[in-house]
C-alpha atoms as a PDB file:
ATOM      1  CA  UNK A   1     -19.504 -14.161   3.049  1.00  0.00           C
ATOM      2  CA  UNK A   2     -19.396 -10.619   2.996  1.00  0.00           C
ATOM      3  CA  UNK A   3     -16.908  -8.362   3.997  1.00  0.00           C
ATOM      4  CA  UNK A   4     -17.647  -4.914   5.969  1.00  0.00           C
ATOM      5  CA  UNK A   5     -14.765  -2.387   6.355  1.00  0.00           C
ATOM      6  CA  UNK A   6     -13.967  -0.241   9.456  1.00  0.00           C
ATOM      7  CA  UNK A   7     -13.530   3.186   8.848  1.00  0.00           C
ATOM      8  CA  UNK A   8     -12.448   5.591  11.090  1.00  0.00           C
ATOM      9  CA  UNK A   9     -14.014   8.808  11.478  1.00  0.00           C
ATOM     10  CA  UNK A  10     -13.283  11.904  13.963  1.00  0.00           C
ATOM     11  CA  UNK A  11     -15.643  14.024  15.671  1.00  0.00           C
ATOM     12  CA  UNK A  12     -14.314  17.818  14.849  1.00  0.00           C
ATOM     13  CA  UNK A  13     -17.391  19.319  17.641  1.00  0.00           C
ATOM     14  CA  UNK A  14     -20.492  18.361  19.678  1.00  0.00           C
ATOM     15  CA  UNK A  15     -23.887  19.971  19.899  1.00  0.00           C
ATOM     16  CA  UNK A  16     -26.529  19.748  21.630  1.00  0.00           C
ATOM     17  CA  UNK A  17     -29.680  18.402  20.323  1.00  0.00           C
ATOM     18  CA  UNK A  18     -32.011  20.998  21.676  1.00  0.00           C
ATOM     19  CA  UNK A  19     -31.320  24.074  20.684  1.00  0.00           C
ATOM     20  CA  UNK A  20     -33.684  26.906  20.126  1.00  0.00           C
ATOM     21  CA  UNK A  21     -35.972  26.301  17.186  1.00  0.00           C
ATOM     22  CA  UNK A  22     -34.747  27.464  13.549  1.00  0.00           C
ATOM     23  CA  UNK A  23     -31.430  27.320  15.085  1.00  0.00           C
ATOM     24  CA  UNK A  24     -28.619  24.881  13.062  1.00  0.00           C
ATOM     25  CA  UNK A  25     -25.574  25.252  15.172  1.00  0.00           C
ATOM     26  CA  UNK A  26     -24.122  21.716  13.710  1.00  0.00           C
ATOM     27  CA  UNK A  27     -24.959  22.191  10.133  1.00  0.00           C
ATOM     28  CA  UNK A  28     -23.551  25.702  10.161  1.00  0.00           C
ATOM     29  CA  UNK A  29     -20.422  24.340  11.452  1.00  0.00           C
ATOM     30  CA  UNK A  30     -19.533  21.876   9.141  1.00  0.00           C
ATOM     31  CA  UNK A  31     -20.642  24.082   6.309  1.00  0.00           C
ATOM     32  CA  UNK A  32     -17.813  26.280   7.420  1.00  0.00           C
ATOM     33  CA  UNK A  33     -15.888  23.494   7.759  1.00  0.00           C
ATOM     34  CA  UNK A  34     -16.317  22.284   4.158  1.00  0.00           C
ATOM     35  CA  UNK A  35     -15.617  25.160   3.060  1.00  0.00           C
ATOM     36  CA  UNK A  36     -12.300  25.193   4.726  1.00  0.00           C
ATOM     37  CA  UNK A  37     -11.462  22.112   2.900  1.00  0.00           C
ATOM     38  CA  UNK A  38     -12.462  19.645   5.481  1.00  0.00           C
ATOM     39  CA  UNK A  39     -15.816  17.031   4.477  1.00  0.00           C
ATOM     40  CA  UNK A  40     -17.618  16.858   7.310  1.00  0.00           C
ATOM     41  CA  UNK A  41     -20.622  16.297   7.824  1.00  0.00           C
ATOM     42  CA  UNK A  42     -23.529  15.922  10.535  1.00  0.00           C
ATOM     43  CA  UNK A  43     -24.192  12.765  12.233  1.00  0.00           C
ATOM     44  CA  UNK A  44     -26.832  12.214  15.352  1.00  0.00           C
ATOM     45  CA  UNK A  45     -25.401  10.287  18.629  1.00  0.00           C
ATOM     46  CA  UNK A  46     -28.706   9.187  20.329  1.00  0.00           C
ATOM     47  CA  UNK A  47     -27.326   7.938  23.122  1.00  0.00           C
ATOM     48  CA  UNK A  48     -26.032  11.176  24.410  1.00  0.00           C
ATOM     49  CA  UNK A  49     -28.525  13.105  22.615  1.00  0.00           C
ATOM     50  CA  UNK A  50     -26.325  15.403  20.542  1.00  0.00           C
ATOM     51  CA  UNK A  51     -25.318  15.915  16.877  1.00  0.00           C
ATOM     52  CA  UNK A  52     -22.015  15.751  16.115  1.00  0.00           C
ATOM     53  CA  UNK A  53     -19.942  17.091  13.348  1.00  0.00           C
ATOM     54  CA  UNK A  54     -17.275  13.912  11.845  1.00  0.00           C
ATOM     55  CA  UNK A  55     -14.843  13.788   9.059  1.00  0.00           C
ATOM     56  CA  UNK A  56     -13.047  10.893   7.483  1.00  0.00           C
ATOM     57  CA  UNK A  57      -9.700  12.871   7.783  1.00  0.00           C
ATOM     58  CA  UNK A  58      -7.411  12.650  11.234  1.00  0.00           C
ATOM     59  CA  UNK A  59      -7.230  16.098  12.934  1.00  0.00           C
ATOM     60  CA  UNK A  60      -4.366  16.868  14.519  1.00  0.00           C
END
């Protein structure tokens, strides 16, 4: 049987999912955040209709 680990993961900021065309609020964000040190990265939450911005690490 396979085994499936849990991982936890923390959402750093929300966005919206309609912003104005040619408009990347979430990607620019994390980009900035990666290059803070942080890996984040963009993930979409359909039920709520945003993207949201998660990292592996705990935030404090």
């Amino acid at each position: 049987m396979p085994t499936t680990t849990v991982q936890s993961r923390t959402v750093l900021e929300r966005f919206p999912a309609g912003g104005p065309r040619g408009s990347w609020p979430a990607d620019e964000y994390a980009t900035a955040q990666r290059a803070q040190g942080t890996n984040a990265w963009v993930v979409v939450d359909l039920a709520t209709d945003q993207f949201l911005v998660v990292t592996d690490a705990t935030t404090q």
